[in-house]
C-alpha atoms as a PDB file:
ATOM      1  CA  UNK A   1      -4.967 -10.450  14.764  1.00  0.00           C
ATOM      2  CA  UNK A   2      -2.010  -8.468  16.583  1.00  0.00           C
ATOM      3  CA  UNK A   3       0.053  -7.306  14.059  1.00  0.00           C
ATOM      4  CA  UNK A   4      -1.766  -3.892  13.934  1.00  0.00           C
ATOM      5  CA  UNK A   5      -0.683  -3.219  17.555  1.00  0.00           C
ATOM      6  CA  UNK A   6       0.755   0.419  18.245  1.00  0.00           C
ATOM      7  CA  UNK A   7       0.830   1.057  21.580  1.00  0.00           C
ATOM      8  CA  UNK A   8       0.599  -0.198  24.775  1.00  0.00           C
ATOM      9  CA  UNK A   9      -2.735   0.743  25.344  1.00  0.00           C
ATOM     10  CA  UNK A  10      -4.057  -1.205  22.385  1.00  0.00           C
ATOM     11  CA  UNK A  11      -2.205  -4.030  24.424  1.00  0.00           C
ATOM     12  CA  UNK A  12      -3.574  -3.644  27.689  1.00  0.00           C
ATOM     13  CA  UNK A  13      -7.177  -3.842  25.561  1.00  0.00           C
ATOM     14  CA  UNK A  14      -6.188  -7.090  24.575  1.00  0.00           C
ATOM     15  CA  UNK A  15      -4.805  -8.171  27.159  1.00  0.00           C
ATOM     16  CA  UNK A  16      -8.262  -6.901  29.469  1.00  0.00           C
ATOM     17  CA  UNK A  17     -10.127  -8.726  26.195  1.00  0.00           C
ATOM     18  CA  UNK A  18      -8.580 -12.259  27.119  1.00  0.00           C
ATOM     19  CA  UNK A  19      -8.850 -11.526  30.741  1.00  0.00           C
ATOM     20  CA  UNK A  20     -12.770 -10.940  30.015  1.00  0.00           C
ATOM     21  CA  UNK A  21     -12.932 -14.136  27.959  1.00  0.00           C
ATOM     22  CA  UNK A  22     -11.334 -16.117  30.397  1.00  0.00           C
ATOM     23  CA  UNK A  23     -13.892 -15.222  32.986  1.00  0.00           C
ATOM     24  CA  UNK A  24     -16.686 -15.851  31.264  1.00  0.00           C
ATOM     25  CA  UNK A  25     -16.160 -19.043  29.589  1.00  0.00           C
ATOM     26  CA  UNK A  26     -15.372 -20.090  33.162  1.00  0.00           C
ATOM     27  CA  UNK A  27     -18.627 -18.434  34.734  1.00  0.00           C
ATOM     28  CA  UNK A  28     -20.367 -20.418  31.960  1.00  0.00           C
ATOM     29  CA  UNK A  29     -18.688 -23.480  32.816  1.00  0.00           C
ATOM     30  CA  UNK A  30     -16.929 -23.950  28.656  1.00  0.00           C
ATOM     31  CA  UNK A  31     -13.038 -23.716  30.163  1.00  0.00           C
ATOM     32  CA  UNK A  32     -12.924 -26.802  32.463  1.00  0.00           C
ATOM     33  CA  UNK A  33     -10.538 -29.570  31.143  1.00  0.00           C
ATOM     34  CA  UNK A  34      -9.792 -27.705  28.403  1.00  0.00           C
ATOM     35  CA  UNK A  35     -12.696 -27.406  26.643  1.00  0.00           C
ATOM     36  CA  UNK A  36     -12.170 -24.437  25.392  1.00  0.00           C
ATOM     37  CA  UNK A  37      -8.649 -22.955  25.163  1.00  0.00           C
ATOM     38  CA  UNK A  38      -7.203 -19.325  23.770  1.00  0.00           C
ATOM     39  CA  UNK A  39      -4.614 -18.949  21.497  1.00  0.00           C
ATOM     40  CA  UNK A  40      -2.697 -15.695  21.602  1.00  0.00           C
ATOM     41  CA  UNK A  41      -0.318 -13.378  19.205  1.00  0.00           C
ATOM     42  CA  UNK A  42       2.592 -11.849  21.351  1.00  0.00           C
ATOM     43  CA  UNK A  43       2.472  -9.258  18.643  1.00  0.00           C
ATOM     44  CA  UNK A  44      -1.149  -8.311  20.109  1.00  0.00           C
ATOM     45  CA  UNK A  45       0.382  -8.054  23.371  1.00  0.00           C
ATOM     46  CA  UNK A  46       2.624  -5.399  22.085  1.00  0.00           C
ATOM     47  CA  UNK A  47       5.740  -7.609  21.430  1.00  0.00           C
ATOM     48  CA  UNK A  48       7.266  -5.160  18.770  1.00  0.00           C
ATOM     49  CA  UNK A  49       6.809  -1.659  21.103  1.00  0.00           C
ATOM     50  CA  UNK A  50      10.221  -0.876  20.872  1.00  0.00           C
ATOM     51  CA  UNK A  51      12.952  -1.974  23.445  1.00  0.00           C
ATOM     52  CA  UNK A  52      10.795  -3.184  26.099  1.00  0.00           C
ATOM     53  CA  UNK A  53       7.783  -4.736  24.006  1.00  0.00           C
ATOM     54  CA  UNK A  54       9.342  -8.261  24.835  1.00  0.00           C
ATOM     55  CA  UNK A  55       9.294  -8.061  27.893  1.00  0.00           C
ATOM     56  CA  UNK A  56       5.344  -5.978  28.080  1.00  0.00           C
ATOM     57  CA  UNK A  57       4.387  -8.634  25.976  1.00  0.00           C
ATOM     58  CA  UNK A  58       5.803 -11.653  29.039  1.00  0.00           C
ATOM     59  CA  UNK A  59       4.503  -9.985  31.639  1.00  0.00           C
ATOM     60  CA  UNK A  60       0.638  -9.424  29.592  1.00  0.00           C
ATOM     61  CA  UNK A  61       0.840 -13.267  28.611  1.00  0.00           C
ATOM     62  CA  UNK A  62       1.690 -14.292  32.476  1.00  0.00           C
ATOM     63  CA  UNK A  63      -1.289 -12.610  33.298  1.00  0.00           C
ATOM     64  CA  UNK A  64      -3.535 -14.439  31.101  1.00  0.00           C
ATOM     65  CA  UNK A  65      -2.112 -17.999  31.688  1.00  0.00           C
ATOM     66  CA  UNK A  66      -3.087 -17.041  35.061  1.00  0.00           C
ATOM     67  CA  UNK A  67      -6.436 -16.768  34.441  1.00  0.00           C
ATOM     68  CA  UNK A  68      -6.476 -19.439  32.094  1.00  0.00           C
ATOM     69  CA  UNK A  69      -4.985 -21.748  34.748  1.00  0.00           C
ATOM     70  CA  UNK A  70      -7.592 -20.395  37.257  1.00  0.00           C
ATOM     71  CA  UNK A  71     -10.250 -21.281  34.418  1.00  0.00           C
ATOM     72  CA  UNK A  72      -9.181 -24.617  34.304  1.00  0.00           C
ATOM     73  CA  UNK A  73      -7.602 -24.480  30.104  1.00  0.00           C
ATOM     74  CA  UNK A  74      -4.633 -23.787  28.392  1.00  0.00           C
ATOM     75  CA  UNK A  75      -2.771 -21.550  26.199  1.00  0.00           C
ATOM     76  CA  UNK A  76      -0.946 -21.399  23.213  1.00  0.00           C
ATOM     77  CA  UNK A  77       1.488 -19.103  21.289  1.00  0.00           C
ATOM     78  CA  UNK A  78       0.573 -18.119  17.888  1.00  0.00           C
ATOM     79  CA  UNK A  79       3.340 -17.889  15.348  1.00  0.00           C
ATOM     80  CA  UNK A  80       4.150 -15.007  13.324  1.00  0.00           C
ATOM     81  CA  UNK A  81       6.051 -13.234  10.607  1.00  0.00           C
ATOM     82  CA  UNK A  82       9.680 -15.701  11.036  1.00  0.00           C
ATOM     83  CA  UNK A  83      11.484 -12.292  12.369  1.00  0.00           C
ATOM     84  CA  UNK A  84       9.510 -12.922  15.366  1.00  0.00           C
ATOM     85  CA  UNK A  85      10.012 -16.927  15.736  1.00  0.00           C
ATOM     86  CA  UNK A  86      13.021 -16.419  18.158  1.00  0.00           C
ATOM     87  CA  UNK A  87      11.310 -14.011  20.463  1.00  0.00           C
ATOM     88  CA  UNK A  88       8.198 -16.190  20.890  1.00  0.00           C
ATOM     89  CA  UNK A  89      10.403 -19.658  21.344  1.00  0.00           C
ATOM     90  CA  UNK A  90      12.456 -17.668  24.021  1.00  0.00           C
ATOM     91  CA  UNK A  91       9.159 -16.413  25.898  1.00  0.00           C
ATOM     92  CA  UNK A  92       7.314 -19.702  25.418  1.00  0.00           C
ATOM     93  CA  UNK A  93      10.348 -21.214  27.759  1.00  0.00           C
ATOM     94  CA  UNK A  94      10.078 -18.354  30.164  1.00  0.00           C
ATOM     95  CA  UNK A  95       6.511 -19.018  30.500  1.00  0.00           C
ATOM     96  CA  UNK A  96       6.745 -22.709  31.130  1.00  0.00           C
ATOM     97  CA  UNK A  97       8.338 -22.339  33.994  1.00  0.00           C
ATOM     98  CA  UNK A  98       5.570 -21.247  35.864  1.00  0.00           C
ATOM     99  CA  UNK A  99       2.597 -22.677  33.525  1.00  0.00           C
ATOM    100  CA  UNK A 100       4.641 -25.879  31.553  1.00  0.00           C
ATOM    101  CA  UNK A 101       1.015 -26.792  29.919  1.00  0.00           C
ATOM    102  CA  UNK A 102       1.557 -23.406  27.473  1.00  0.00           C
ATOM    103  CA  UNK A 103       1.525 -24.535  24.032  1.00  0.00           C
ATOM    104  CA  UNK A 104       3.438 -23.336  20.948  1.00  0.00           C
ATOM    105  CA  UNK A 105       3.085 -23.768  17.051  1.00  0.00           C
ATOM    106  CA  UNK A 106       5.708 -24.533  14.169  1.00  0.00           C
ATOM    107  CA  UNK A 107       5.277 -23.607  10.724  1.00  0.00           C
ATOM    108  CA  UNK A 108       6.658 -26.558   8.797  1.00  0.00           C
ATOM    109  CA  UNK A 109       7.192 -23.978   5.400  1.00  0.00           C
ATOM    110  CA  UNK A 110      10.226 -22.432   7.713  1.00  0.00           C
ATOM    111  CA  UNK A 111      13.305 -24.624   6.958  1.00  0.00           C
ATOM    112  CA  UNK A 112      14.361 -24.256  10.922  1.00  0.00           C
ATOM    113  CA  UNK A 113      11.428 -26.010  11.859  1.00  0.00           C
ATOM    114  CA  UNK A 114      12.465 -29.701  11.723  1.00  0.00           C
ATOM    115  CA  UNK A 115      14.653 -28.715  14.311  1.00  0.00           C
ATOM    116  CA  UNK A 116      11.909 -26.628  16.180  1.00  0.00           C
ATOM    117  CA  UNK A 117      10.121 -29.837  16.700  1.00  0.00           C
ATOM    118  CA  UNK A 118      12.823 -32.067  17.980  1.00  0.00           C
ATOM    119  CA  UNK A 119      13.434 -29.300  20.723  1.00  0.00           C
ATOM    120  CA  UNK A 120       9.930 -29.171  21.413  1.00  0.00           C
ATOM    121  CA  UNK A 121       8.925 -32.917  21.685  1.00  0.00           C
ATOM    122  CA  UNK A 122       9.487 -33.387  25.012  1.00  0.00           C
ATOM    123  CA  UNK A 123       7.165 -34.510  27.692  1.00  0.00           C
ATOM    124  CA  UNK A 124       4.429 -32.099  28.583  1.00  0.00           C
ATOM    125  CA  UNK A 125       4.665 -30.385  25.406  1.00  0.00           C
ATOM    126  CA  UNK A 126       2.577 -28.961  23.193  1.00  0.00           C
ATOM    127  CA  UNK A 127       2.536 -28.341  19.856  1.00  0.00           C
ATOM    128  CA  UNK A 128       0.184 -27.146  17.284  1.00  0.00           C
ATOM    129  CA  UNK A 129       2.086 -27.979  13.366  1.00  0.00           C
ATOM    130  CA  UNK A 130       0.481 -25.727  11.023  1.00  0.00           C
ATOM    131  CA  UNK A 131       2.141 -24.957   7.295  1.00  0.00           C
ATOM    132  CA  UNK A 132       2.063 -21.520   7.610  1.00  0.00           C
ATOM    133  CA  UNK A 133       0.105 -18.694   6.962  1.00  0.00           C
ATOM    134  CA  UNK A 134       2.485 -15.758   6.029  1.00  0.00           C
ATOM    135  CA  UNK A 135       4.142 -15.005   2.701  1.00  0.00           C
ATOM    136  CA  UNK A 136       7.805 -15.481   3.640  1.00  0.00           C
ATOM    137  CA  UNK A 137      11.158 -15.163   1.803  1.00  0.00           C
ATOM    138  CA  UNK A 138      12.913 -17.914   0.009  1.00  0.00           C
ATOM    139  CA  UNK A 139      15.955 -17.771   2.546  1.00  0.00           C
ATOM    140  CA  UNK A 140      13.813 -19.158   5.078  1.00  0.00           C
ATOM    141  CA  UNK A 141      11.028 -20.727   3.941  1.00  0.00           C
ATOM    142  CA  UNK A 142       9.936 -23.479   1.414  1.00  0.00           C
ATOM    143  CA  UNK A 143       8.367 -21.489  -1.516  1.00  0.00           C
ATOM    144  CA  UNK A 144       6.141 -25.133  -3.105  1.00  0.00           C
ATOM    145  CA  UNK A 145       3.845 -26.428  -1.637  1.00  0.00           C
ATOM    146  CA  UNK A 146       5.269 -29.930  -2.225  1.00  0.00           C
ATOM    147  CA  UNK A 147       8.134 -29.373  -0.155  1.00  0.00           C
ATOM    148  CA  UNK A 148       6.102 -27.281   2.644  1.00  0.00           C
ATOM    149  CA  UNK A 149       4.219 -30.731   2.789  1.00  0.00           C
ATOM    150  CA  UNK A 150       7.239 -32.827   2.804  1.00  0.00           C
ATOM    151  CA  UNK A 151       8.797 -30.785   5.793  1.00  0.00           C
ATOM    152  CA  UNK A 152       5.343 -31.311   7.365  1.00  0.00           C
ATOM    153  CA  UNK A 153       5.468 -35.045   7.319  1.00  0.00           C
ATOM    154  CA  UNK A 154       9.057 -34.503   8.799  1.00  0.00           C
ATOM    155  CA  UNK A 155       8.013 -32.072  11.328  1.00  0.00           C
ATOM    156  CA  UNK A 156       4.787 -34.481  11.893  1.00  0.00           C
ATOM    157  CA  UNK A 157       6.853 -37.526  12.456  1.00  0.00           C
ATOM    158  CA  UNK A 158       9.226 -35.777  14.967  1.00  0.00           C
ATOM    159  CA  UNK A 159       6.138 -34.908  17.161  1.00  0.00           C
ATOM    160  CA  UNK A 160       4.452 -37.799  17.093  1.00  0.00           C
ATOM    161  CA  UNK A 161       7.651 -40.065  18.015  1.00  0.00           C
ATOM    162  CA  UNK A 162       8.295 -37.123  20.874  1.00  0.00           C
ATOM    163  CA  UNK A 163       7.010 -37.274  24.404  1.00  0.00           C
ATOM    164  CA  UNK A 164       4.474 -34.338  23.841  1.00  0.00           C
ATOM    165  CA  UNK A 165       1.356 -33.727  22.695  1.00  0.00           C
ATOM    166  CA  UNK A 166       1.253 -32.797  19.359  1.00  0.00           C
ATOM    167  CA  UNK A 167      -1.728 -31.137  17.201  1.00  0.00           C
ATOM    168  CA  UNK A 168      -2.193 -31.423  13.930  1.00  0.00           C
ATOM    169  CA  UNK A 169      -3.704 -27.610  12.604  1.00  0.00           C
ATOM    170  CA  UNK A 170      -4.857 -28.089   8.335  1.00  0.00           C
ATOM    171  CA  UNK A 171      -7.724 -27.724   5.904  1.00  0.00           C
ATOM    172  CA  UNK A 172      -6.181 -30.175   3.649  1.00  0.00           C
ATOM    173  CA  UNK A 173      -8.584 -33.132   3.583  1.00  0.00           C
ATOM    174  CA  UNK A 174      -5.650 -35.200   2.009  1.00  0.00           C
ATOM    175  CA  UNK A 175      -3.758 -35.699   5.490  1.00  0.00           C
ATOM    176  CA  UNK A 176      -6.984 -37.464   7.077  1.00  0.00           C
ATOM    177  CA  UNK A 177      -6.477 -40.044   4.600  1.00  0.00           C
ATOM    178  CA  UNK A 178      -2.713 -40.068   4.457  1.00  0.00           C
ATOM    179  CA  UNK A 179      -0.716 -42.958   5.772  1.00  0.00           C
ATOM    180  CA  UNK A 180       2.323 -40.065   6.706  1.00  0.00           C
ATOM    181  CA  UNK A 181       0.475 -38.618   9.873  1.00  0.00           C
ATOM    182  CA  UNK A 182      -0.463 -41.891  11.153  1.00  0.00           C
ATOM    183  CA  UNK A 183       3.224 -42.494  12.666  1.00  0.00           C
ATOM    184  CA  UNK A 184       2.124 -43.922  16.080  1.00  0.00           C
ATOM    185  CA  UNK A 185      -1.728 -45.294  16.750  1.00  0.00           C
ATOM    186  CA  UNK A 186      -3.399 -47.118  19.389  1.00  0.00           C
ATOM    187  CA  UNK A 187      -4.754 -49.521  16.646  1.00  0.00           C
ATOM    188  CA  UNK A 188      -4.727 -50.912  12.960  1.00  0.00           C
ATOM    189  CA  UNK A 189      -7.079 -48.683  11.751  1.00  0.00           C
ATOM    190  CA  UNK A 190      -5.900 -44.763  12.510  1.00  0.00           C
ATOM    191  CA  UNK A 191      -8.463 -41.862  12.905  1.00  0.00           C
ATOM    192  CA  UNK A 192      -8.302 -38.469  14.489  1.00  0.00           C
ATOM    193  CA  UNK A 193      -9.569 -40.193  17.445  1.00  0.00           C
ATOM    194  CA  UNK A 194      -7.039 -42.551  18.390  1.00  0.00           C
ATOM    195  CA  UNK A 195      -4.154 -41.108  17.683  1.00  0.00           C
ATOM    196  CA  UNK A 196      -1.564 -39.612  19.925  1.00  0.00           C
ATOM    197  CA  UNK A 197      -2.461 -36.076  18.767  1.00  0.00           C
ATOM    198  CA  UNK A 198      -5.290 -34.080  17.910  1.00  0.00           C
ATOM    199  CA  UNK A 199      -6.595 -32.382  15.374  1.00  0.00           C
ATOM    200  CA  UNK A 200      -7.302 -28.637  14.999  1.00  0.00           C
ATOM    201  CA  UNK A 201      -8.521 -26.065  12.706  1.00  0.00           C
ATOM    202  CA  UNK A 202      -6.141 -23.213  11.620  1.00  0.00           C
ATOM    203  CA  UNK A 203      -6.090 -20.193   9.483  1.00  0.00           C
ATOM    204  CA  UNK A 204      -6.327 -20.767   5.771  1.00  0.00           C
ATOM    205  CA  UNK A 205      -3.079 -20.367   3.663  1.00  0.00           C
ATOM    206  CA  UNK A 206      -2.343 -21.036   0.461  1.00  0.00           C
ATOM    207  CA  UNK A 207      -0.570 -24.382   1.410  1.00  0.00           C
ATOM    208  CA  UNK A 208      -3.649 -25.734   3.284  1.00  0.00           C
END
């Protein structure tokens, strides 16, 4: 998924590999409007290569939100081990100044991400709240899953009472049903459908 990349030429390859994508979900007409989007790990793009990874790892992504804009769909960041949270909010700001349709995702297990969100809500913006799929220490991060769900519905209500986009990433069948991530609807009966977010899949954790 990225984490296992230790050069730069293992980054080019994935960076050529979502360049290749790109192209042919366009050719075949399944990237227009969004219909189908890529979601990227900066770590794959070599963000941890030593003093000028960041920056490698910019200048790869740039590349393919070109081609994704050219394809007519979006990005989004992947989030990582929390060492790595910083580097990614920092480069998903850089690259929304030239592509402001890049989206991001917030862990809600990390106790910083509460205030994550409120930076985040903000017209335009996109968001993908997962609960978070690494093991990470107790100084950052909710170790029960009660409270990772508790700083979800805090998290969730942030982004829905934003002026973004948000997306709503679990397995938990619980949260369809749950009167907590039905903040803001368009009627009096809530569903995934009428909602001012939308609903995605997302790797399985032991919170989900």
């Amino acid at each position: 998924m990225g984490e296992d990349t230790l050069d730069i030429e293992m980054a080019r390859h994935t960076r050529d590999s979502y360049l290749e994508l790109l192209s042919q979900l366009s050719a075949d007409g399944q990237a227009a409007n969004g219909r189908a989007e890529v979601s990227l790990k900066l770590s794959a793009l070599g963000q941890a290569l030593g003093d000028d990874g960041y920056q490698m790892s910019l200048d790869f992504a740039r590349e393919i939100c070109e081609a994704a804009q050219a394809a007519g769909t979006t990005v989004t960041l992947d989030m990582e081990d929390y060492t790595t949270t910083d580097a990614t909010l920092s480069a998903l700001r850089e690259l929304r100044e030239t592509y402001p349709w890049v989206g991001a995702v917030i862990q809600s297990y990390l106790y910083r991400s509460e205030e994550d969100c409120r930076a985040l809500a903000s017209e335009g913006s996109r968001v993908r709240l997962c609960k978070g799929a690494y093991k990470q220490p107790e100084s950052v991060a909710y170790q029960d899953k009660a409270e990772v769900d508790k700083s979800y519905v805090r998290c969730l209500k942030v982004l829905m009472e934003g002026e973004g986009y948000p997306m709503v990433a679990t397995h938990d069948p619980a949260w369809w049903r749950s009167p907590a991530c039905w903040p803001i609807a368009t009627d009096a009966t809530p569903t995934p459908s009428n909602t001012k977010c939308c609903w995605v899949s997302g790797p399985m954790s032991r919170f989900d």
